[in-house]
PDB file of N, CA and C in Angstrom:
ATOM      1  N   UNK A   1       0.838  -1.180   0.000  1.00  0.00           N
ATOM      2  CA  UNK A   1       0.000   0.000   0.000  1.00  0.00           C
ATOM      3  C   UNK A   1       0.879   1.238   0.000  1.00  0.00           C
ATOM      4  N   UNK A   2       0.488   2.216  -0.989  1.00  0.00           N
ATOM      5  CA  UNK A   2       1.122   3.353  -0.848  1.00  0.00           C
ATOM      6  C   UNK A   2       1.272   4.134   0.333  1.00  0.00           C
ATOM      7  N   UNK A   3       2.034   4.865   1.317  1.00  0.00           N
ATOM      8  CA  UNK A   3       2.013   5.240   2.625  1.00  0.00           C
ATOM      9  C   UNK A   3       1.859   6.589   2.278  1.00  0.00           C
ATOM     10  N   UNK A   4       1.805   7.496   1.249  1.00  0.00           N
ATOM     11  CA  UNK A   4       1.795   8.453   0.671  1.00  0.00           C
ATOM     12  C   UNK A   4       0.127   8.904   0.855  1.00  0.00           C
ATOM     13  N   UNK A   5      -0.996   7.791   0.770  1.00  0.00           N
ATOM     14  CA  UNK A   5      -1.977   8.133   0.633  1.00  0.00           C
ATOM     15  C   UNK A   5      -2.884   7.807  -0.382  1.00  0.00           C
ATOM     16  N   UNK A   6      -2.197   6.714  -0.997  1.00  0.00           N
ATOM     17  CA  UNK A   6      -2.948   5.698  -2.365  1.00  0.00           C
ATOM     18  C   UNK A   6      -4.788   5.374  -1.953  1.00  0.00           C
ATOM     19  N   UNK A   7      -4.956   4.995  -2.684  1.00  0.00           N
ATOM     20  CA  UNK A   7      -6.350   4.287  -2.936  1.00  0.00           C
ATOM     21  C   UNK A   7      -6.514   3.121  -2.067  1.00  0.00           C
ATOM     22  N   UNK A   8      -6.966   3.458  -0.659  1.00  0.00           N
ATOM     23  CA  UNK A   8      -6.910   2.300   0.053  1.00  0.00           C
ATOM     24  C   UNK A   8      -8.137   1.622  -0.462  1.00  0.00           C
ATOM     25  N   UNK A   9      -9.404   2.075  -1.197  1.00  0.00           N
ATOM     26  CA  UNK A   9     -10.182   0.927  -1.194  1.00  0.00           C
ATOM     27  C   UNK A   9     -10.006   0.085  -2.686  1.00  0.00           C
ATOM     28  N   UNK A  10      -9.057   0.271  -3.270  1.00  0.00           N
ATOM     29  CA  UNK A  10      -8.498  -0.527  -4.549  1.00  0.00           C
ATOM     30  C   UNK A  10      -7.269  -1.407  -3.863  1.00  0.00           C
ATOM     31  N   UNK A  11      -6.363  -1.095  -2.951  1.00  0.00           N
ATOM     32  CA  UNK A  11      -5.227  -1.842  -2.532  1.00  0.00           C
ATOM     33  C   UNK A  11      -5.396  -2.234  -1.171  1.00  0.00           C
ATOM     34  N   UNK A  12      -6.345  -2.333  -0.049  1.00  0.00           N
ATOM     35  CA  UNK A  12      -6.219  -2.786   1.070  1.00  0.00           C
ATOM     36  C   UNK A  12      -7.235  -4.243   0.777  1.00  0.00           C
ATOM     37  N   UNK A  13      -6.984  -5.225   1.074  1.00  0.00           N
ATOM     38  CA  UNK A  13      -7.513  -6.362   1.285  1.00  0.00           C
ATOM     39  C   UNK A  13      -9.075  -6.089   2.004  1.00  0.00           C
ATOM     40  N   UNK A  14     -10.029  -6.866   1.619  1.00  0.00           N
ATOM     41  CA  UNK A  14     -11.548  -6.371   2.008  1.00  0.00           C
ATOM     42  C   UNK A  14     -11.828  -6.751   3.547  1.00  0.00           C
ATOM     43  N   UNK A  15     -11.178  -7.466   3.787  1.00  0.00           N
ATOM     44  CA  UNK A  15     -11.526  -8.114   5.435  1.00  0.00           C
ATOM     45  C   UNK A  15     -10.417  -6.854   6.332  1.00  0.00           C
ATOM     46  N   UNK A  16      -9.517  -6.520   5.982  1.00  0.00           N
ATOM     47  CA  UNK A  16      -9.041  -5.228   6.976  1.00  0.00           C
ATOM     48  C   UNK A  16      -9.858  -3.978   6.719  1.00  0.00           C
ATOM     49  N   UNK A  17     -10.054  -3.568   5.512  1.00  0.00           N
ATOM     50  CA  UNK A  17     -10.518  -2.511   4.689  1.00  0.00           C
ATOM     51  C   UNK A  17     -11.919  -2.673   5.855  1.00  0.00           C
ATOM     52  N   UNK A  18     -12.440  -3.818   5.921  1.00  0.00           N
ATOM     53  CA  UNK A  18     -13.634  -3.988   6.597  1.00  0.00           C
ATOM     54  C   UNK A  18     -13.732  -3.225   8.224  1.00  0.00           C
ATOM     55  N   UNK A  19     -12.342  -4.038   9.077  1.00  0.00           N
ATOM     56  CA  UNK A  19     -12.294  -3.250  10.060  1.00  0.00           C
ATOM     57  C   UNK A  19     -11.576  -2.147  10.059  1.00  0.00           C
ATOM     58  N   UNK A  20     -11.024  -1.912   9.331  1.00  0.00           N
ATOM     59  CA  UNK A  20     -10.289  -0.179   9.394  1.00  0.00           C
ATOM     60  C   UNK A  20     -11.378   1.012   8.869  1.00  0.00           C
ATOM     61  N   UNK A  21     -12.499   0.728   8.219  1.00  0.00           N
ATOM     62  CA  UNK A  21     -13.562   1.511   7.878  1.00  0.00           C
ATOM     63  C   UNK A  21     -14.729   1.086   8.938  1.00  0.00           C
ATOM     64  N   UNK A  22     -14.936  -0.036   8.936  1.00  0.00           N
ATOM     65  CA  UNK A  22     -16.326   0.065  10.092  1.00  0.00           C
ATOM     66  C   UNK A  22     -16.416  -0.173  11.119  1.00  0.00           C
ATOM     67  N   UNK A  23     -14.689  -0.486  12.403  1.00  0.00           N
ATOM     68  CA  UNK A  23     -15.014  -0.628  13.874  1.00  0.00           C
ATOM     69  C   UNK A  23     -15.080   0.811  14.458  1.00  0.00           C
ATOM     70  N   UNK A  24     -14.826   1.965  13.726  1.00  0.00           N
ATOM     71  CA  UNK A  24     -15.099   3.412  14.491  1.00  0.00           C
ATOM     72  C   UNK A  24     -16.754   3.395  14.131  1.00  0.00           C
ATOM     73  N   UNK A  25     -17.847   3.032  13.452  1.00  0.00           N
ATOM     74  CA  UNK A  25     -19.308   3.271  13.080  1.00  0.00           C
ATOM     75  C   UNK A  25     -19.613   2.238  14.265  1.00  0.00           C
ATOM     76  N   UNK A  26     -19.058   1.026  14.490  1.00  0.00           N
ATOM     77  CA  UNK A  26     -20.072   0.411  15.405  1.00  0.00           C
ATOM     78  C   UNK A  26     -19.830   0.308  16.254  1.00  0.00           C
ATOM     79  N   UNK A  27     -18.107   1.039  16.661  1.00  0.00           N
ATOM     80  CA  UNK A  27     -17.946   1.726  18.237  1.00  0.00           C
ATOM     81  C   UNK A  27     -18.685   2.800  18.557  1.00  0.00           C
ATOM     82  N   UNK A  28     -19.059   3.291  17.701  1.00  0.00           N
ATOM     83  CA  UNK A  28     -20.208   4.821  17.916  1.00  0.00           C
ATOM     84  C   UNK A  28     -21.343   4.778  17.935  1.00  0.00           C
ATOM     85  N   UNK A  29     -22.104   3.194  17.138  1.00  0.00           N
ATOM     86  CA  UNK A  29     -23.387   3.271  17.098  1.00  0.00           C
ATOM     87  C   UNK A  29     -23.530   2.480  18.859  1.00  0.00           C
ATOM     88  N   UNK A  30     -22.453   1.599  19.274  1.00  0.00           N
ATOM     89  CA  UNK A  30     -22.492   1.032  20.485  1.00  0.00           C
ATOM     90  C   UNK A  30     -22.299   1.870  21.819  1.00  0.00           C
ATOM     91  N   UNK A  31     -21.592   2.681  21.686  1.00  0.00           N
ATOM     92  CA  UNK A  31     -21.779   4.022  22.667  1.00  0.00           C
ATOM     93  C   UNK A  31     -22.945   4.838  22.635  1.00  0.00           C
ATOM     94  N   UNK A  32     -23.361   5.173  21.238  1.00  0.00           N
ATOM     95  CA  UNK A  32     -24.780   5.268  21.681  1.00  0.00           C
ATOM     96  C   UNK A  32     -26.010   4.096  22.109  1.00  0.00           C
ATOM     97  N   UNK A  33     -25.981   3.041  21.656  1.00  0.00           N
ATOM     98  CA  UNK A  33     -26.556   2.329  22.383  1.00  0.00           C
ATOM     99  C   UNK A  33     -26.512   2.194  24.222  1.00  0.00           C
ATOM    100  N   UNK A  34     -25.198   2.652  24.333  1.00  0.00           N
ATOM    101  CA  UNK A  34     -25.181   2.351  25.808  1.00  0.00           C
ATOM    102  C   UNK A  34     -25.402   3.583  26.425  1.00  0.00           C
ATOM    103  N   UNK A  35     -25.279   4.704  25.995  1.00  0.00           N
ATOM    104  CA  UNK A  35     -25.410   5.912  26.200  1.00  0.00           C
ATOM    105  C   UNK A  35     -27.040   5.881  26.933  1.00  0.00           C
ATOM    106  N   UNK A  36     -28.157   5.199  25.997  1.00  0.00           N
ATOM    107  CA  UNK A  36     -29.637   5.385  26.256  1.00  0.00           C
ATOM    108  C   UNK A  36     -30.127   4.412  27.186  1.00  0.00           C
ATOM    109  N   UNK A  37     -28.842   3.301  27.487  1.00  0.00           N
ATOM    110  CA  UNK A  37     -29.316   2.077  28.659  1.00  0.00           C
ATOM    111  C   UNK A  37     -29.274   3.147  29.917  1.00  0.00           C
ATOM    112  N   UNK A  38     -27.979   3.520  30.174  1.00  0.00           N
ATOM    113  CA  UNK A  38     -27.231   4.042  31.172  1.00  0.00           C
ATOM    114  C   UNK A  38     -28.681   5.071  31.368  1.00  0.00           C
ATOM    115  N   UNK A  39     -28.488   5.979  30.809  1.00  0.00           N
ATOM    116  CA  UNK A  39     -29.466   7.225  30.665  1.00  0.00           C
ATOM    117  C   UNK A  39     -30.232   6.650  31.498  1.00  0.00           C
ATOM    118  N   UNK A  40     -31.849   5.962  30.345  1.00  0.00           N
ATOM    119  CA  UNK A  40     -32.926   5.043  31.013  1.00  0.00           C
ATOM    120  C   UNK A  40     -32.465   4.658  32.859  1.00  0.00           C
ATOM    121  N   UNK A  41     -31.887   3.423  33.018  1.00  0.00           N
ATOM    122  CA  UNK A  41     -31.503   3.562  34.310  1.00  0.00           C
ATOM    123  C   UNK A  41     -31.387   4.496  35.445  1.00  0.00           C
ATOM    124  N   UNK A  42     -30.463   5.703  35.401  1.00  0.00           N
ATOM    125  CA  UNK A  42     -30.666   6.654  35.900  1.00  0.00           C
ATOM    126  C   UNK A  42     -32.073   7.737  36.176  1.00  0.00           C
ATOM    127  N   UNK A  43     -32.359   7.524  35.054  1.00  0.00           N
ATOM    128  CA  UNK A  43     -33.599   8.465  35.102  1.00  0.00           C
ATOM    129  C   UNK A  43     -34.495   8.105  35.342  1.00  0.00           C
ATOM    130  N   UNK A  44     -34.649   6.446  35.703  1.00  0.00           N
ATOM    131  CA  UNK A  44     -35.443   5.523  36.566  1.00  0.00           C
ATOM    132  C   UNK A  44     -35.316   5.971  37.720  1.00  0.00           C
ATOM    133  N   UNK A  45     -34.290   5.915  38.138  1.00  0.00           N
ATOM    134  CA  UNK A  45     -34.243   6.285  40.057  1.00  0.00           C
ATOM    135  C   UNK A  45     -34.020   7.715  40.138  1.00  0.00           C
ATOM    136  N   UNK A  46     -35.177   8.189  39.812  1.00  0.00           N
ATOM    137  CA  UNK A  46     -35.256  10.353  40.348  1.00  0.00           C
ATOM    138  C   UNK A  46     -35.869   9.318  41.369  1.00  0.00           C
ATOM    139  N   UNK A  47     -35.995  10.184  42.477  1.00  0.00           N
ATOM    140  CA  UNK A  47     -37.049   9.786  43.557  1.00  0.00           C
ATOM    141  C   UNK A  47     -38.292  11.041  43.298  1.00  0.00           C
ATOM    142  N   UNK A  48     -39.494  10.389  43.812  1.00  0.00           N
ATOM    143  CA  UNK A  48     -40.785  11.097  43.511  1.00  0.00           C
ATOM    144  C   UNK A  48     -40.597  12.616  44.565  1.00  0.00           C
ATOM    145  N   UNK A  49     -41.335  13.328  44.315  1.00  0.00           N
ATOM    146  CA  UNK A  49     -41.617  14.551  44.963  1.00  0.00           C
ATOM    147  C   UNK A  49     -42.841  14.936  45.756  1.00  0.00           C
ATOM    148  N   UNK A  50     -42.581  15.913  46.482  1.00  0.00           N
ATOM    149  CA  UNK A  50     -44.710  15.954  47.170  1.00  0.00           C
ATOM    150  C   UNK A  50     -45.294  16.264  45.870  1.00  0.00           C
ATOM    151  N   UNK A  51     -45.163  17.124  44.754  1.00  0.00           N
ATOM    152  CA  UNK A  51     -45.951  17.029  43.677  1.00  0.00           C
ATOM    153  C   UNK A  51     -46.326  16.061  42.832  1.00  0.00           C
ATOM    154  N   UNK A  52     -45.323  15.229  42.595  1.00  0.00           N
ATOM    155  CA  UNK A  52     -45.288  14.418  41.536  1.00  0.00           C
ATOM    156  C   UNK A  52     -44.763  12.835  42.259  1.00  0.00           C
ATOM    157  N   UNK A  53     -45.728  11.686  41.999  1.00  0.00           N
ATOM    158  CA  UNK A  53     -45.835  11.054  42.256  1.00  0.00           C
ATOM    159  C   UNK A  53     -45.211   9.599  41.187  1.00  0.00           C
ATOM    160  N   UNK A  54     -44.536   8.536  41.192  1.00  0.00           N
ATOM    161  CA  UNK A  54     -44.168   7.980  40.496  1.00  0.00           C
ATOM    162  C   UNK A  54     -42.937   8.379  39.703  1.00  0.00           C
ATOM    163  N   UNK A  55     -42.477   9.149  40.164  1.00  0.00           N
ATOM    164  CA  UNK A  55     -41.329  10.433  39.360  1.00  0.00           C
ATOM    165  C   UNK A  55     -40.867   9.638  37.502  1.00  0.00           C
ATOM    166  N   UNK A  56     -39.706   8.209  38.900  1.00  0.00           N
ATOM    167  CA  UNK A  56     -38.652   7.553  38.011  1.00  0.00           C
ATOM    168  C   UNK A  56     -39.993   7.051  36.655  1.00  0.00           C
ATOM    169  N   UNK A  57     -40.913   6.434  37.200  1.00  0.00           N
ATOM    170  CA  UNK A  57     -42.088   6.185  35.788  1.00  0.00           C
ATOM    171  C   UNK A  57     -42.001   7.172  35.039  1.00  0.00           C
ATOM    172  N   UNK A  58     -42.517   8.287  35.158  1.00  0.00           N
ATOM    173  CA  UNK A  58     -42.951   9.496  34.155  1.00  0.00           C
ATOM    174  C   UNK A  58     -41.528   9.674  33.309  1.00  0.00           C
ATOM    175  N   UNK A  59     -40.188   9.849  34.007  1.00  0.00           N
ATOM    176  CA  UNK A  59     -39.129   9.717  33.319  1.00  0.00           C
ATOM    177  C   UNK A  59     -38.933   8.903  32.156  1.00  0.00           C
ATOM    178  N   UNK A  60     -39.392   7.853  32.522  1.00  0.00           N
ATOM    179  CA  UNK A  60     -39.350   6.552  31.680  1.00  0.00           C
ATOM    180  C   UNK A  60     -39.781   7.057  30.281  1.00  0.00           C
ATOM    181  N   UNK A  61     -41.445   7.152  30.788  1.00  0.00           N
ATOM    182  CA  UNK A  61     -42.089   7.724  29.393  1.00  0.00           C
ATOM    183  C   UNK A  61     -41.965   8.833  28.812  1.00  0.00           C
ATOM    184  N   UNK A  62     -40.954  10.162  28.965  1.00  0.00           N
ATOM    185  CA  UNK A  62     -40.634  11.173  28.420  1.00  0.00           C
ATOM    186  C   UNK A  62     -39.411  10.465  27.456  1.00  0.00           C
ATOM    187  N   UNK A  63     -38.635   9.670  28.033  1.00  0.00           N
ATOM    188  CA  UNK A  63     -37.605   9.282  27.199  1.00  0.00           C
ATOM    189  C   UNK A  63     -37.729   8.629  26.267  1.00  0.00           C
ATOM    190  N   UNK A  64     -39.166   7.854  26.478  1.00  0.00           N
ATOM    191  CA  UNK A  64     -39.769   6.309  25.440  1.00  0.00           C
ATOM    192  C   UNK A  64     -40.248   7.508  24.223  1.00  0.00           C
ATOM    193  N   UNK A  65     -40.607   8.544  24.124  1.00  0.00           N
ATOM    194  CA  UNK A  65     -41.414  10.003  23.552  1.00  0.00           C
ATOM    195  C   UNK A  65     -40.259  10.846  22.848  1.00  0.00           C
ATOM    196  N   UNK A  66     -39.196  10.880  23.577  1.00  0.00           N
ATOM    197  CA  UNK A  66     -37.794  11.364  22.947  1.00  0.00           C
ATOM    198  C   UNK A  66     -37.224  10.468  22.637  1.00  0.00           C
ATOM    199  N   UNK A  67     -36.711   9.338  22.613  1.00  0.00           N
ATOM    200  CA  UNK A  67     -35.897   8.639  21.852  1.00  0.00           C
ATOM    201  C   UNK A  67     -36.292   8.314  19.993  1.00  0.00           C
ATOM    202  N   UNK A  68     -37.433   7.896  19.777  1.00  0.00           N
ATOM    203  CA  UNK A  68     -37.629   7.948  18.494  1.00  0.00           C
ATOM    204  C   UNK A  68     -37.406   8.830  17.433  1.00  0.00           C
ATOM    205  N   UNK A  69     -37.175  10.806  18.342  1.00  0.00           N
ATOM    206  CA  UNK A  69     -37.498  12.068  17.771  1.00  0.00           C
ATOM    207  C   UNK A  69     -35.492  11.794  17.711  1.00  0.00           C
ATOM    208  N   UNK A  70     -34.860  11.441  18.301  1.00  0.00           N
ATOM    209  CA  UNK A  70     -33.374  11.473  18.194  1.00  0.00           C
ATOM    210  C   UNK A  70     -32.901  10.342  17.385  1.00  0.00           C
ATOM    211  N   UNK A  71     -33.524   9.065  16.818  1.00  0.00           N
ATOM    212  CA  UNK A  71     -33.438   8.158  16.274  1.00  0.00           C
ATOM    213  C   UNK A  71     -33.926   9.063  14.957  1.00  0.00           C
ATOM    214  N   UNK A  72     -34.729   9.724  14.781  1.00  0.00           N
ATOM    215  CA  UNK A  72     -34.899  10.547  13.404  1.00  0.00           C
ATOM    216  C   UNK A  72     -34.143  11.431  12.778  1.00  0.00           C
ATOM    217  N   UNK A  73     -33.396  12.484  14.090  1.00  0.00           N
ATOM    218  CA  UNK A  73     -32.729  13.106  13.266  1.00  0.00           C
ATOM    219  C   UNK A  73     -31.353  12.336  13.366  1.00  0.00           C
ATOM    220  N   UNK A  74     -30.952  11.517  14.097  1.00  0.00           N
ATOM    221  CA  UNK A  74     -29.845  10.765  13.611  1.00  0.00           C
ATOM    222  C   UNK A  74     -29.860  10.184  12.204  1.00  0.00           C
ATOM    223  N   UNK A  75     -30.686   9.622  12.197  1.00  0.00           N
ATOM    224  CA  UNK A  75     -31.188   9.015  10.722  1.00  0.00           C
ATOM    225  C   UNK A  75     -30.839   9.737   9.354  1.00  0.00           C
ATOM    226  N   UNK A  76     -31.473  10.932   9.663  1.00  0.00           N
ATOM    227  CA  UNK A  76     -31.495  12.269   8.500  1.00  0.00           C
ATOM    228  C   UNK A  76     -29.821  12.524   8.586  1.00  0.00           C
ATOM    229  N   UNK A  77     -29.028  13.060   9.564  1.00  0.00           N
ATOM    230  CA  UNK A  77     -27.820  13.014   9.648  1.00  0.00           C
ATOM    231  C   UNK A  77     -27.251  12.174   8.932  1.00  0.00           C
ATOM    232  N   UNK A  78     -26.742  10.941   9.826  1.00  0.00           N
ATOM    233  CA  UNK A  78     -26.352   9.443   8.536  1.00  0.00           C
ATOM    234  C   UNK A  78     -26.693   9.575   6.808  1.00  0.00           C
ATOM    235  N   UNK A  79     -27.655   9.494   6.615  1.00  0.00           N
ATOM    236  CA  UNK A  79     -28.580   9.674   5.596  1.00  0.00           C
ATOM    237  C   UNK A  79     -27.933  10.809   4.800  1.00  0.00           C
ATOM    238  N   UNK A  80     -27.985  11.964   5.001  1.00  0.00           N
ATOM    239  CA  UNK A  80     -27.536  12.871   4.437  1.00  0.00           C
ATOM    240  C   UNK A  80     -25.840  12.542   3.923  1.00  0.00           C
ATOM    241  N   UNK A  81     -25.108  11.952   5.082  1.00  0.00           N
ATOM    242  CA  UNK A  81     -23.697  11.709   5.168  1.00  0.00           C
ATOM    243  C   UNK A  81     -23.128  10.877   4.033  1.00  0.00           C
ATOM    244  N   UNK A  82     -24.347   9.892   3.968  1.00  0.00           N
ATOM    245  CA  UNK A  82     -24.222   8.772   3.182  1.00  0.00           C
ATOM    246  C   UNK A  82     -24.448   9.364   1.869  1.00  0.00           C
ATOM    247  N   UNK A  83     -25.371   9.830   1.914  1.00  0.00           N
ATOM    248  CA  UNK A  83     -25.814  10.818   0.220  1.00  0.00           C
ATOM    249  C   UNK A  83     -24.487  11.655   0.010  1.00  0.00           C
ATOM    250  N   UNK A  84     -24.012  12.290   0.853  1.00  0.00           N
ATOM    251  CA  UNK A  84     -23.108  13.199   0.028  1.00  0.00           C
ATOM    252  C   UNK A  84     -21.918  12.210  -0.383  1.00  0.00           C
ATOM    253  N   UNK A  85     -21.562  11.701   0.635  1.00  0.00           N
ATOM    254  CA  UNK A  85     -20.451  10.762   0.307  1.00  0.00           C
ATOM    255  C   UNK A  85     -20.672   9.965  -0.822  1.00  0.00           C
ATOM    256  N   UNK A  86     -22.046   9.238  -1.218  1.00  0.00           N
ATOM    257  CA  UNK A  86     -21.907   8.424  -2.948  1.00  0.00           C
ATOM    258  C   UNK A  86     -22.015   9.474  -3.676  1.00  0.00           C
ATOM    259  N   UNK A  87     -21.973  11.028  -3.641  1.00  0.00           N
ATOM    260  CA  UNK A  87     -21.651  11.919  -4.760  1.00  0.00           C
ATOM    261  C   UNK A  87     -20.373  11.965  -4.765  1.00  0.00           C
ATOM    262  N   UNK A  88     -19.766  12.191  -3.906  1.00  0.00           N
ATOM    263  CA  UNK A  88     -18.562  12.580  -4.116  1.00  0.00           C
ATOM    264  C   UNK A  88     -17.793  11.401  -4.699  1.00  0.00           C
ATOM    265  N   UNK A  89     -17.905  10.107  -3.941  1.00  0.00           N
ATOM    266  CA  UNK A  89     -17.410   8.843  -4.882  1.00  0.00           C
ATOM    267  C   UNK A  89     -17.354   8.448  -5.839  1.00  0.00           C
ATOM    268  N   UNK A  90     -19.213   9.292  -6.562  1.00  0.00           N
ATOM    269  CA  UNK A  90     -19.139   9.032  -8.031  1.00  0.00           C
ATOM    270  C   UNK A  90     -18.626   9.856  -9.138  1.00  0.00           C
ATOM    271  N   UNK A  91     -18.382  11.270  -8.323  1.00  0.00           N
ATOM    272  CA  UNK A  91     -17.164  11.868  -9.279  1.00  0.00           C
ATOM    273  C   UNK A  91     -16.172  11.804  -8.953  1.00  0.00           C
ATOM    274  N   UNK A  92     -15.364  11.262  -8.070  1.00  0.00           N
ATOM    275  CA  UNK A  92     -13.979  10.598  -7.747  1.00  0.00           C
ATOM    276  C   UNK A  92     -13.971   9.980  -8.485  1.00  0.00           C
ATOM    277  N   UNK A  93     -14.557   8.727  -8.738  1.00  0.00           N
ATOM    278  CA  UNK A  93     -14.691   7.613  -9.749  1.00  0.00           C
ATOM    279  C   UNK A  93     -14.641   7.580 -11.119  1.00  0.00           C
ATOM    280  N   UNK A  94     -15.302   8.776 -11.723  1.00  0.00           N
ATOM    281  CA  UNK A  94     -14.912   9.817 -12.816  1.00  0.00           C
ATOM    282  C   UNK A  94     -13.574  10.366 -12.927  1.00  0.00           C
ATOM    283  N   UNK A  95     -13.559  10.601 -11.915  1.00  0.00           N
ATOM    284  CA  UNK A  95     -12.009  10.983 -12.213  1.00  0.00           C
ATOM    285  C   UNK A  95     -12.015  12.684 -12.490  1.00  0.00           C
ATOM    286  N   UNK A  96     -13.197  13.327 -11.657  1.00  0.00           N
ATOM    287  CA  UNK A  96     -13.591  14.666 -12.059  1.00  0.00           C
ATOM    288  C   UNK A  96     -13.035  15.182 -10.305  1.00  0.00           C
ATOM    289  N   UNK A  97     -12.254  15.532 -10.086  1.00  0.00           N
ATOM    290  CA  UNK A  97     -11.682  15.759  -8.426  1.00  0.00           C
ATOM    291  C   UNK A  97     -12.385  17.370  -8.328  1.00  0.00           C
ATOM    292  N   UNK A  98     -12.418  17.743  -9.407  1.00  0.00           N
ATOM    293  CA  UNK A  98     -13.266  19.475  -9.231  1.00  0.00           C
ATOM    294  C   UNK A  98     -14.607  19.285  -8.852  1.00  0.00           C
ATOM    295  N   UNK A  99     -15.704  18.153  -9.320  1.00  0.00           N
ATOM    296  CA  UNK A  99     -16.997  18.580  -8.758  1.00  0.00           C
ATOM    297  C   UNK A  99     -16.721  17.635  -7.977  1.00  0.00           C
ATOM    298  N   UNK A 100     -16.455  17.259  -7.403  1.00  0.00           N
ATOM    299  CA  UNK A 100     -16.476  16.468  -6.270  1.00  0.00           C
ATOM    300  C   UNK A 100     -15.652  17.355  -5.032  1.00  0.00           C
ATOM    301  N   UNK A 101     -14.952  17.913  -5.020  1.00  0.00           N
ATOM    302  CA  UNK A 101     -14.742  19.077  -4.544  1.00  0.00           C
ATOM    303  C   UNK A 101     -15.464  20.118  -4.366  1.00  0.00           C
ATOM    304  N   UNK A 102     -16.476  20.406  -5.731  1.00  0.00           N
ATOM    305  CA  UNK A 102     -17.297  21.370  -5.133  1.00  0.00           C
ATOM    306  C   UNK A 102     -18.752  20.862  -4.165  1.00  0.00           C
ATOM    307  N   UNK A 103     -19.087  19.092  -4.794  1.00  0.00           N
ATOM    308  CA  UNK A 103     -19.902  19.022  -3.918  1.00  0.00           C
ATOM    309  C   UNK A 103     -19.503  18.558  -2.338  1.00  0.00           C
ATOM    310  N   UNK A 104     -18.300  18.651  -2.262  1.00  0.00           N
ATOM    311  CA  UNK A 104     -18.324  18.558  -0.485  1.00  0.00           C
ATOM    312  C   UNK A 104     -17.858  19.953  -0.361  1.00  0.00           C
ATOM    313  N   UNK A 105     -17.817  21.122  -0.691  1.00  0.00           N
ATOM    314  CA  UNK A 105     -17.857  22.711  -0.541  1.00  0.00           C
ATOM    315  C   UNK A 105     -19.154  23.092  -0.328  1.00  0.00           C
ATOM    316  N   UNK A 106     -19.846  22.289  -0.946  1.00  0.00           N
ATOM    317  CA  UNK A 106     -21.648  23.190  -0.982  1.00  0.00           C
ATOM    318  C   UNK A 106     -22.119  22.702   0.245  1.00  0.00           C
ATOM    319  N   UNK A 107     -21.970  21.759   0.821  1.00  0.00           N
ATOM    320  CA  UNK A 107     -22.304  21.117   2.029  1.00  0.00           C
ATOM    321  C   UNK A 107     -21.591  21.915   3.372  1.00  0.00           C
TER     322      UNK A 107
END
């Protein structure tokens, strides 16, 4: 492999290429996974108040109400990430380094 900065996904073997591109995505999607256990847990044990009764419950269900709304715009994020990135690949791939340049400028 060139150390200069070659074409690692033409010259790195697919099973490293595999973990050198995707154990940082599913160390991140796994920190967030644990991020919302931990959370949940905690926000189970508020203790109740003279107003509010059942506290750690109600917690529960504000988070069950917010988690889907953060699972969306994560989504759109990714999503977007992923879209720009197969533009830019497909004029890399072209061999056009100017619009592909300009489309990660417009972003």
């Amino acid at each position: 492999m060139n150390p200069q900065g070659g074409n690692k996904m033409a010259e790195m073997p697919v099973k490293s290429l595999l973990l050198n591109m995707g154990a940082p995505m599913m160390i991140s999607m796994l920190g967030q996974a644990l991020y919302n256990v931990v959370d949940t847990f905690f926000v189970f044990h508020i203790p109740d108040t003279a107003q509010i009764a059942d506290m750690g419950d109600k917690a529960i269900n504000a988070l069950t109400l917010a988690f889907p709304i953060q699972m969306l715009i994560m989504a759109l994020g990714v999503g977007t990430g992923v879209g720009i990135n197969a533009m830019i690949a497909k004029n890399l791939g072209r061999g056009d380094r100017e619009q592909a340049y300009q489309t990660g400028k417009e972003i």
